[in-house]
Protein backbone atom coordinates (compact mmCIF):
# COMPACT_ATOMS: atom_id res chain seq x y z
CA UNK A 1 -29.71 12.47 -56.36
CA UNK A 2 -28.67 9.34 -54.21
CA UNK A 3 -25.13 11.59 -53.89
CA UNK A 4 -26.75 14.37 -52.36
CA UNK A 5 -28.82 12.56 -49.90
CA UNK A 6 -25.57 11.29 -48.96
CA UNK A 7 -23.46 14.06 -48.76
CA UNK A 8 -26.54 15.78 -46.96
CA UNK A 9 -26.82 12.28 -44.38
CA UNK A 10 -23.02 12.82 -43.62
CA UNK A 11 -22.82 16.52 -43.26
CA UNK A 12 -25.50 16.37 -40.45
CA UNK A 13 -24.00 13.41 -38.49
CA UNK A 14 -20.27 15.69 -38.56
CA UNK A 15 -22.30 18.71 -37.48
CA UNK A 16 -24.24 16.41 -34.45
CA UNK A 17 -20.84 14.51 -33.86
CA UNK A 18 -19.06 18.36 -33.04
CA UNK A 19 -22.22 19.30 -31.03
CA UNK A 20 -21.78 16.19 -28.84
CA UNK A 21 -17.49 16.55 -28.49
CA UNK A 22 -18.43 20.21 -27.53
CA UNK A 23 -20.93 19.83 -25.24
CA UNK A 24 -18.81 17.00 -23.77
CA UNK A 25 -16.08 19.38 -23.24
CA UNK A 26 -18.26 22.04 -21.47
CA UNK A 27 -19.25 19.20 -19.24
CA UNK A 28 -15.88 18.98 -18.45
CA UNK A 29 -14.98 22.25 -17.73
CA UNK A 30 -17.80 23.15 -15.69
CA UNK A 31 -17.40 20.05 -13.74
CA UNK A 32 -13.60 20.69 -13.19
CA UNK A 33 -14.50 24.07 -12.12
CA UNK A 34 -17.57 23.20 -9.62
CA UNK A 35 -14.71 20.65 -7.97
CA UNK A 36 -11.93 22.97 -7.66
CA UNK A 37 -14.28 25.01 -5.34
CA UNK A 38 -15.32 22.04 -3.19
CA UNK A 39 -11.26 21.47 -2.84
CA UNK A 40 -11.16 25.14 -2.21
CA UNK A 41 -13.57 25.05 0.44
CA UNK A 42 -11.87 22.51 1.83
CA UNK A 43 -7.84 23.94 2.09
CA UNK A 44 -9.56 27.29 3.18
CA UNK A 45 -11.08 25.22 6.38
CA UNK A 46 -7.69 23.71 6.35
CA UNK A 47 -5.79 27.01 6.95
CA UNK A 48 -8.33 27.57 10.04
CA UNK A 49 -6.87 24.72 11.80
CA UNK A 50 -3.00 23.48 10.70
CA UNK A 51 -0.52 25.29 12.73
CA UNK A 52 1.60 27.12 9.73
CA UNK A 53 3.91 29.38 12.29
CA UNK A 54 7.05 29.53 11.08
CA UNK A 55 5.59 28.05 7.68
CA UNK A 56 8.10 29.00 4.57
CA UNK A 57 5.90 26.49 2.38
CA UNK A 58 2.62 25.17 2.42
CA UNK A 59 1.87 21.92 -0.26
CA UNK A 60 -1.41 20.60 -0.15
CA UNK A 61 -1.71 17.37 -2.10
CA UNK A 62 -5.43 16.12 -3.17
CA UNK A 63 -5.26 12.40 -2.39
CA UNK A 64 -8.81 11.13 -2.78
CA UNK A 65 -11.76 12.75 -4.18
CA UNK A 66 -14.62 10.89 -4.31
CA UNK A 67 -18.52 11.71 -5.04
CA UNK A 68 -20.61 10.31 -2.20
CA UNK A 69 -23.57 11.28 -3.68
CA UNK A 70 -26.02 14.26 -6.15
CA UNK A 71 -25.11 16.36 -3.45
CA UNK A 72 -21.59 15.47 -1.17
CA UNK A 73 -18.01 15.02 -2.18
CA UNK A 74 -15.24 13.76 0.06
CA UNK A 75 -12.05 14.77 -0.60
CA UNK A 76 -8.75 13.67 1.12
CA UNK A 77 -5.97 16.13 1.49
CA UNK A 78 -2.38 15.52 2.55
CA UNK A 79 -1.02 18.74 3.67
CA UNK A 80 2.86 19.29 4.46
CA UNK A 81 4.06 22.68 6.08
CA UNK A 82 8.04 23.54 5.76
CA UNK A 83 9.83 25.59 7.65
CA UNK A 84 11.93 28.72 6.45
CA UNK A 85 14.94 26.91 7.66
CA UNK A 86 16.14 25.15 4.59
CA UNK A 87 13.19 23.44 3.41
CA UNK A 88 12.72 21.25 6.93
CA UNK A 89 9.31 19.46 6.76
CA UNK A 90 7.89 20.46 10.19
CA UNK A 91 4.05 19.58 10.82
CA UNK A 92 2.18 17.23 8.35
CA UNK A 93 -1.80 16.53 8.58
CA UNK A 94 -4.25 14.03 6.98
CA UNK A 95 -7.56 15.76 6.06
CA UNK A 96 -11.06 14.53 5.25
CA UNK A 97 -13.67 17.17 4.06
CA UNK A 98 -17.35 16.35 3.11
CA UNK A 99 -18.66 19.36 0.77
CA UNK A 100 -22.41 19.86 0.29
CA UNK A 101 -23.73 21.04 -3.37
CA UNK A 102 -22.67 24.27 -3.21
CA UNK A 103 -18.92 23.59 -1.38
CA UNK A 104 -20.22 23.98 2.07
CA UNK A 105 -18.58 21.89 4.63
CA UNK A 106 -20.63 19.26 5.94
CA UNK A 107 -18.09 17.12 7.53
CA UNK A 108 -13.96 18.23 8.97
CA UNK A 109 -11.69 16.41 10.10
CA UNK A 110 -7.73 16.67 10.31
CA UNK A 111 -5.42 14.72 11.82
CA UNK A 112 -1.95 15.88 13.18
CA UNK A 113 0.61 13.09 12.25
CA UNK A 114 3.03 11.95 14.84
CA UNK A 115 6.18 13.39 12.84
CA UNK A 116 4.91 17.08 13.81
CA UNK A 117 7.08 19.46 15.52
């Protein structure tokens, strides 16, 4: 009897230990997802103000992202624009976007660096 209690005891504490790794995951997932559309917000805004004439490549490199609060994220993009001429890095910005809880911009700023063409 003492078996079955056990067996019974250790069944339910695998069954709650997957329930917990699962929901865990989906935590993840959905959380992965609601940031990619604050960074999404945020390269979209970036397009409306980088100069990409003449662009053959545009690399935008997530350097910071950080949760400022329940309801703003800041995130810090590097963003490099090549021309078609064999790869030449022309214009390169620094970018600081403050998303609201549903990837609105609350805050833009970018920053030309001095290497620009």
């Amino acid at each position: 009897m003492s078996n079955i209690k056990s067996i019974s005891s250790l069944t339910i504490l695998v069954l709650l230990g997957l329930s917990v790794v699962s929901d865990a995951n989906a935590d993840s997932a959905r959380s992965m997802r609601i940031t990619n559309e604050h960074i999404q917000a945020c390269v979209a805004e970036i397009g409306r103000h980088a100069d990409y004439d003449n662009a053959a490549r545009v690399v935008h490199q997530v350097v910071g992202l950080d949760q400022k609060n329940l309801e703003e994220m800041e995130i810090k993009v590097e963003t490099l624009v090549f021309l078609k001429s064999e790869g030449e890095l022309a214009r390169e910005y620094r970018v600081s976007c403050i998303t609201g809880a549903t990837h609105d911009l609350v805050r833009f700023r970018i920053a030309p660096l001095a290497n620009n063409k």
